[in-house]
Protein backbone atom coordinates (compact mmCIF):
# COMPACT_ATOMS: atom_id res chain seq x y z
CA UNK A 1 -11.78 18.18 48.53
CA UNK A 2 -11.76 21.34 51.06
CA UNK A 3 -11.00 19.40 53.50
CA UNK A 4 -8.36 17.75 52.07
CA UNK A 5 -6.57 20.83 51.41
CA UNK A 6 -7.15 22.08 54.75
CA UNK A 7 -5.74 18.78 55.93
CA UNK A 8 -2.75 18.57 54.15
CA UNK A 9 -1.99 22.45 54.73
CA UNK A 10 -1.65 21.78 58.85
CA UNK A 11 0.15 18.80 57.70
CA UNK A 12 2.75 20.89 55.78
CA UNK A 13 3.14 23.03 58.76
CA UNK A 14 3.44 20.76 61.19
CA UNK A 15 6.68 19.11 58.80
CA UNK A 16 8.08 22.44 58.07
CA UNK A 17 7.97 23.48 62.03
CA UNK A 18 9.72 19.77 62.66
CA UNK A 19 12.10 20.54 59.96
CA UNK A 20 13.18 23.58 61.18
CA UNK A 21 13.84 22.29 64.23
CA UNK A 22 16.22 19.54 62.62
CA UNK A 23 17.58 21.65 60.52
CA UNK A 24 17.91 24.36 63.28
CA UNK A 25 19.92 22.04 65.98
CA UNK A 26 21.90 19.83 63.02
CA UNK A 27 23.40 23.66 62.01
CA UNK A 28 23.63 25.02 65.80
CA UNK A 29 25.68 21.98 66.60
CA UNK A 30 28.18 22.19 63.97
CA UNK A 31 31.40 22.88 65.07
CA UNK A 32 32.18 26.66 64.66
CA UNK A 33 29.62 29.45 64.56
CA UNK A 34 29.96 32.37 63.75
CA UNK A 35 30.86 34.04 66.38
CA UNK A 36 33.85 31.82 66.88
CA UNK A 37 34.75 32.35 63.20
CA UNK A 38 34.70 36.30 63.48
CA UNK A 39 36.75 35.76 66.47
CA UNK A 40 39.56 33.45 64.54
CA UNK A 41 39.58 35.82 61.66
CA UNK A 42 40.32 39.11 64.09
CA UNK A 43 43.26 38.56 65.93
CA UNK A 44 42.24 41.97 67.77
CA UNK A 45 38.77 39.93 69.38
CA UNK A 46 39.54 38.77 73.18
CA UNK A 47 37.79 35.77 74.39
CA UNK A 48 35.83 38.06 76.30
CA UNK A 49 34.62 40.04 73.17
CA UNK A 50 33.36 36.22 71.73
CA UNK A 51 31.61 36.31 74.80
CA UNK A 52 29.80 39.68 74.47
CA UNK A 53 28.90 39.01 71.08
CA UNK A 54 27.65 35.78 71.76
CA UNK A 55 25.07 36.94 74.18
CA UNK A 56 24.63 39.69 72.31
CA UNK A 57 23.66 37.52 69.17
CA UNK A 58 21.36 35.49 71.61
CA UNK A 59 24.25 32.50 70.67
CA UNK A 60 25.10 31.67 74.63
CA UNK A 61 20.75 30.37 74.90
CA UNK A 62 19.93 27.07 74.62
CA UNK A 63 19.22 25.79 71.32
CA UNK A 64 15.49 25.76 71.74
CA UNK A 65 14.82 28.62 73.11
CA UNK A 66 17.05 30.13 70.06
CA UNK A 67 14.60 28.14 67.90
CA UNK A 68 11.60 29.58 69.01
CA UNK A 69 12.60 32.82 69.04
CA UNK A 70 13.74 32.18 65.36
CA UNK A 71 10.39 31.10 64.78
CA UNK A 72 8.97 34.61 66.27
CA UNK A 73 10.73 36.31 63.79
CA UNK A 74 9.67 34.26 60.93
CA UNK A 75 6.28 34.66 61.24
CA UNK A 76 6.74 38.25 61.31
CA UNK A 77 8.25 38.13 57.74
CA UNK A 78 11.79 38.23 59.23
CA UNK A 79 14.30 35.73 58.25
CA UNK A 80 17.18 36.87 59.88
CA UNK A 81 21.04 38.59 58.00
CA UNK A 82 23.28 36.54 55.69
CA UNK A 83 26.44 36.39 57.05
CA UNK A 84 28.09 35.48 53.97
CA UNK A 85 26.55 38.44 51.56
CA UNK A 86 25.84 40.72 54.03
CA UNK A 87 22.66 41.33 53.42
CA UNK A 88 18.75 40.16 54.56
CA UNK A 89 17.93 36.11 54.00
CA UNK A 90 15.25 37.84 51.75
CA UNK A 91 17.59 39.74 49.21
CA UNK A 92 19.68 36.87 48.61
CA UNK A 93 16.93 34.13 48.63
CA UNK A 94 14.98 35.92 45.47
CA UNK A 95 18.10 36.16 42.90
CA UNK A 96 18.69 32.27 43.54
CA UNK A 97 15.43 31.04 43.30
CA UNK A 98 14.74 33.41 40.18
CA UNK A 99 17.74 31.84 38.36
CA UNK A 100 16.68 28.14 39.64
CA UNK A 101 13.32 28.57 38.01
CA UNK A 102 14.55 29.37 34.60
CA UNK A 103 17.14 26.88 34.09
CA UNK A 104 15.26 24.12 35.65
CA UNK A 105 11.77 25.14 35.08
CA UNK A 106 12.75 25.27 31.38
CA UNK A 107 14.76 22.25 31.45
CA UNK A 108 11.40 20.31 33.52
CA UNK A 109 9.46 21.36 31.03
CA UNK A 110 11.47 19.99 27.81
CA UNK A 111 12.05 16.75 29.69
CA UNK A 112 8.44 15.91 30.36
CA UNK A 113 7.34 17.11 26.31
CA UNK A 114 9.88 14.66 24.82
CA UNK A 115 9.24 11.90 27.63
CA UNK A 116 5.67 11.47 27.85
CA UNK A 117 5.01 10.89 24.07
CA UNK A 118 8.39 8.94 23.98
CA UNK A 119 7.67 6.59 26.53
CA UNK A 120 3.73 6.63 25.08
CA UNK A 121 5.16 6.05 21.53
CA UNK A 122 7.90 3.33 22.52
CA UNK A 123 4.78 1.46 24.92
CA UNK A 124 2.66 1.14 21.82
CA UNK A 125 5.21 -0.42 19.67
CA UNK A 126 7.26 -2.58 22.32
CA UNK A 127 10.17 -4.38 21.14
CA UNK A 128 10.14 -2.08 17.74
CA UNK A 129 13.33 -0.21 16.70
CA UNK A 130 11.66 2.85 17.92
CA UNK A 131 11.54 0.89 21.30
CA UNK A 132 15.10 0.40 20.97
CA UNK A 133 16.15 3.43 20.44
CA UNK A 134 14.19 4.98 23.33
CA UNK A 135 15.37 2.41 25.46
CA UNK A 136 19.00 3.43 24.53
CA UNK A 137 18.51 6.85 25.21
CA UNK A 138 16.93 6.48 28.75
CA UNK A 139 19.75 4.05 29.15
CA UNK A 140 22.66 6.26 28.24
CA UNK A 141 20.29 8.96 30.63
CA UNK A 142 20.59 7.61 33.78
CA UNK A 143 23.90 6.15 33.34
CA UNK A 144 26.05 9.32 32.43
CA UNK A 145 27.29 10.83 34.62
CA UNK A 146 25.88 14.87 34.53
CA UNK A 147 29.09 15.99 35.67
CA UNK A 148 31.16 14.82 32.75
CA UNK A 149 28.50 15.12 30.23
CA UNK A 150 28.45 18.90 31.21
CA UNK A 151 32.17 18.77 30.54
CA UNK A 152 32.05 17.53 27.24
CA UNK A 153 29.11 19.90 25.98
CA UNK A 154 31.34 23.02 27.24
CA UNK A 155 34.29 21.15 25.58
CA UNK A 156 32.73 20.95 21.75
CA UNK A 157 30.50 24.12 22.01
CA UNK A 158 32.41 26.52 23.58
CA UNK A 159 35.86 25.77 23.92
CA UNK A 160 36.28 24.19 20.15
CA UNK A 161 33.03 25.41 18.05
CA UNK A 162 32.77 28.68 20.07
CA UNK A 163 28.95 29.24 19.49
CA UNK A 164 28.32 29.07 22.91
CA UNK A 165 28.98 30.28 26.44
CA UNK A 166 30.81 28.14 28.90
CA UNK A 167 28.71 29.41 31.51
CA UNK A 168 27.15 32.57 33.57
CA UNK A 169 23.69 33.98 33.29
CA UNK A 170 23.90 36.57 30.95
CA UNK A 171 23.06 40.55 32.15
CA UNK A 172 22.91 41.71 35.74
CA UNK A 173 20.15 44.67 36.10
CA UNK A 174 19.37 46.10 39.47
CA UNK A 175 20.45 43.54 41.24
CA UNK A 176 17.99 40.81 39.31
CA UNK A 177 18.73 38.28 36.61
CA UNK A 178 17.79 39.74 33.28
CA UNK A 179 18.61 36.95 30.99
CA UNK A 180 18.96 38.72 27.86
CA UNK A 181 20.49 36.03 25.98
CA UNK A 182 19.22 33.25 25.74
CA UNK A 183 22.40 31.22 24.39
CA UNK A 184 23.68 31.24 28.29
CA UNK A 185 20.90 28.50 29.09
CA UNK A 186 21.02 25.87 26.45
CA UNK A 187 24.11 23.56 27.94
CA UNK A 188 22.94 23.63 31.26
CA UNK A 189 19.08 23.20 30.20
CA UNK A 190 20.37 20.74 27.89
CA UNK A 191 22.49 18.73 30.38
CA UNK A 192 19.64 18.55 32.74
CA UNK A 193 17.42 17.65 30.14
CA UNK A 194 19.73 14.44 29.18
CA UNK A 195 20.05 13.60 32.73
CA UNK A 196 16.05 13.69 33.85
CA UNK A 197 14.92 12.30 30.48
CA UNK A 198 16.20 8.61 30.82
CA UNK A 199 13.91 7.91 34.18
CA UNK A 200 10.83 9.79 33.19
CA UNK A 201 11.03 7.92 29.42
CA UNK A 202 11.49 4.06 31.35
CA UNK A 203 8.43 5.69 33.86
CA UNK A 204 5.92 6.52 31.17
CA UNK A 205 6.72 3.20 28.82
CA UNK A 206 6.33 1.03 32.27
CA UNK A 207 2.89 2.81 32.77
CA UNK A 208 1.43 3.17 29.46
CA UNK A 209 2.26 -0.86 29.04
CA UNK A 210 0.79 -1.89 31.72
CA UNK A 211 -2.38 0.59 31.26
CA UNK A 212 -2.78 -1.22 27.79
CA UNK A 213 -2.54 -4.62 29.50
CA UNK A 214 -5.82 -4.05 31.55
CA UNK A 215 -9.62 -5.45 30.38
CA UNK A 216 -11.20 -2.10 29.46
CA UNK A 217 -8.86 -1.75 27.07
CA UNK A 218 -9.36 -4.81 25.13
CA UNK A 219 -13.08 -4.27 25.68
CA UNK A 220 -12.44 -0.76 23.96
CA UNK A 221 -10.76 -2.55 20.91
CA UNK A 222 -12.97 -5.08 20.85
CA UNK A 223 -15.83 -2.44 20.52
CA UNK A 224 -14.07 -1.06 17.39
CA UNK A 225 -12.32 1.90 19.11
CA UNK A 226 -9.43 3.23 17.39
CA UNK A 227 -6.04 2.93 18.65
CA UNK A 228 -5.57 7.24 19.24
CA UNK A 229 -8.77 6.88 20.99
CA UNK A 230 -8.16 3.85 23.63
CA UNK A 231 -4.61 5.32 23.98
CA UNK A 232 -5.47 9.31 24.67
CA UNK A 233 -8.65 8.22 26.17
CA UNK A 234 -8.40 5.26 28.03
CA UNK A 235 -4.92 4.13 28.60
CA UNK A 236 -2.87 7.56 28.88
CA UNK A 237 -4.97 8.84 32.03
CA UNK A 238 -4.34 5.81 33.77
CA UNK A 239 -0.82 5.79 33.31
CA UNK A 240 -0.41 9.20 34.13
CA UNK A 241 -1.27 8.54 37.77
CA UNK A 242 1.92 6.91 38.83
CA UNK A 243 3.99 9.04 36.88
CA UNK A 244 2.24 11.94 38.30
CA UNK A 245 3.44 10.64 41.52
CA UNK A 246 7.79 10.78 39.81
CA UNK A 247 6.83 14.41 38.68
CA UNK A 248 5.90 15.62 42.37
CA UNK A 249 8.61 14.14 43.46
CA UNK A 250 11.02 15.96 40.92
CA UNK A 251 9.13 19.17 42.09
CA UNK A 252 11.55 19.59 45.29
CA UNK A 253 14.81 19.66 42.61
CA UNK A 254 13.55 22.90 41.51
CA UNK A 255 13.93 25.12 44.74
CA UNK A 256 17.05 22.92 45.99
CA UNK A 257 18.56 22.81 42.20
CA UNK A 258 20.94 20.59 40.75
CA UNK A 259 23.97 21.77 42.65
CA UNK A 260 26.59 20.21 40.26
CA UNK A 261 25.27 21.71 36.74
CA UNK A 262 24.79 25.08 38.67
CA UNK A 263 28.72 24.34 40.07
CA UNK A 264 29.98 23.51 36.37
CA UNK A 265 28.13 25.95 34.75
CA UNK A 266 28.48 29.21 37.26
CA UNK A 267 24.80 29.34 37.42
CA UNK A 268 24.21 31.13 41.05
CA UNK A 269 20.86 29.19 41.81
CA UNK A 270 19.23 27.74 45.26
CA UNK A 271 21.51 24.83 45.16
CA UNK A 272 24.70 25.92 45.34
CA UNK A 273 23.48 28.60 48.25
CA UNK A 274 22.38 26.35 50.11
CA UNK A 275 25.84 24.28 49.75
CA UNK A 276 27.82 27.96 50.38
CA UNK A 277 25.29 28.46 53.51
CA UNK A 278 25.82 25.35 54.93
CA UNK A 279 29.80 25.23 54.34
CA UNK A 280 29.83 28.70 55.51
CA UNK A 281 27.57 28.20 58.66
CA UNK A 282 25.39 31.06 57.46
CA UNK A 283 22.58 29.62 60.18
CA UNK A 284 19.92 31.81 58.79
CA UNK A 285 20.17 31.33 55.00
CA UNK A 286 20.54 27.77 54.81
CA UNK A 287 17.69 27.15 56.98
CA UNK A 288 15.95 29.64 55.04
CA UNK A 289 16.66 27.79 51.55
CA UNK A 290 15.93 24.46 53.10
CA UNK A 291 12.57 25.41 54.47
CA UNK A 292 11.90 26.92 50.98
CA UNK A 293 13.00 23.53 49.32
CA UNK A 294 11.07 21.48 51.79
CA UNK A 295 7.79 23.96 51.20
CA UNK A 296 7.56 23.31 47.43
CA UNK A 297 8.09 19.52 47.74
CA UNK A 298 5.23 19.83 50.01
CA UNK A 299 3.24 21.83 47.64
CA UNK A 300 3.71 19.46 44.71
CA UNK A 301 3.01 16.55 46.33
CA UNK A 302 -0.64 18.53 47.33
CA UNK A 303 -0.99 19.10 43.95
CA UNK A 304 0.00 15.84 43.01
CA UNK A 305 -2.78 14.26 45.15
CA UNK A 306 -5.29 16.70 43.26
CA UNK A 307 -4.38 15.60 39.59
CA UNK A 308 -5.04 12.01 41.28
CA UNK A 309 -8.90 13.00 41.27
CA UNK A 310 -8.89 14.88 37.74
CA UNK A 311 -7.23 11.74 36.21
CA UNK A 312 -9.17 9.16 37.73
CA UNK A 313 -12.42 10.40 38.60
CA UNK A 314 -12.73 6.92 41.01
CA UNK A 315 -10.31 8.31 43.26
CA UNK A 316 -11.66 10.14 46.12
CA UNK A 317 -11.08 11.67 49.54
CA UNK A 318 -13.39 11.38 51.89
């Protein structure tokens, strides 16, 4: 198992130093940097001054040999200056990714306590009208559309009842989200909730079914186990293994964010930075935020390959 972790950590770095090379020459060959944008803004700035500042800024290099030295600084702890706020990659990074872990933390979190014993539920009874109605849910889930869904929660609760905000995150304190009120996250956490719960319900009924399908299981019954016991003990830690595999994968939205409920909702999270970084060609953040994004899918799909083992104790790596 050390080794696997060892293994897959060189792995990661190898794909993050790859990706931030893509990344790196995709944003250094858009049209525009910012050099050329503080010259367009300042009538005052001579060609010659975009010059200057260009090899001042290290801009006139190849885009390599920018990389690397990018790369130096990095490892140092230094992520470079947001152009946009004015301020380190750092500062602005921690705010984002603070209020990206609340509202879709929570909202992860409620999804997979309703799904899992949903789907579980709706596999033992297929074809019931509990079935039905689950199937109708995750239906009407992943058909929706999140945008307008977000519309017409703001709509009734805030606009007509009034019982709740339309959107923002509450206090400001020193410069950190202090979410003092907790009435600021339940449309967004409950959008979110409505849109991930339709896939991870159809997920865990598909699983669960076909864990109940296999011959232990009927040799289980047929030995005069109960039905909680061959479901919690048999069938539910076999199904979990392929939905483990949906939930690592969902892992990455919570460092990039759902950029259109954070949009709709004014919640300033990862995703709509790295949308404001990239339309802004703020090189340095948005390489930043995508390397973050890109390190936590990483990281949950380790720790996905780890809950393989503890599920199914067959399953090893060698």
């Amino acid at each position: 198992m050390t080794a696997l972790v060892v293994g897959r950590l060189w792995q990661a770095a190898l794909v993050l130093g790859v990706m931030s090379l893509a990344v790196y020459a995709l944003i250094g060959f858009m049209p525009g940097d910012p050099i050329d944008l503080m010259v367009s803004s300042d009538p005052d700035l001579t060609p010659e001054d975009a010059i200057r500042l260009k090899a001042l800024h290290g801009l006139d290099r190849p885009v390599l040999e920018r990389w690397w030295a990018w790369v130096a600084h990095a490892a140092r702890g230094d992520l470079g200056y947001s152009r946009l706020y004015a301020a380190p990659v750092l500062d602005v990074l921690g705010p984002a990714l603070a209020n990206t872990l609340v509202l879709l933390g929570t909202s992860f979190v409620l999804a997979l306590s309703i799904a899992l014993p949903g789907g579980t539920l709706a596999a033992m009874r297929p074809f019931s009208w509990y079935d039905r109605i689950i199937n109708f849910v995750a239906l009407a889930g992943v058909s929706v559309p999140v945008f307008w869904f977000a519309l017409v929660l703001i709509v009734v609760f805030a606009v007509e009842l009034g019982v709740l905000p339309a959107g923002g995150t509450g206090d400001i304190v020193a410069g950190r989200a202090a979410f003092s009120r907790v009435d600021f996250l339940v449309l967004p956490v409950a959008t979110l909730v409505f849109a991930s719960l339709g896939g991870h319900l159809r997920f865990m009924r598909a699983a669960v079914i076909e864990a109940l399908g296999q011959h232990h299981i009927r040799t289980a019954y047929a030995k005069g186990a109960g039905t909680g016991r061959v479901v919690l003990g048999h069938a539910l830690r076999n199904a979990m293994i392929p939905v483990t595999t949906v939930i690592a994968l969902d892992m990455g939205t919570l460092v990039s964010g759902a950029l259109v409920v954070e949009t709709v909702f004014a919640w300033p999270g990862t995703g709509k930075l790295i949308y404001d970084a990239i339309m802004g060609n703020d090189f340095n953040l948005a390489l930043a935020a995508l390397l973050m994004a890109t390190g936590v899918t990483l990281l949950a799909s380790l720790l996905a390959d780890l809950a393989y083992a503890w599920l199914d104790p067959r399953v090893t790596y060698r």
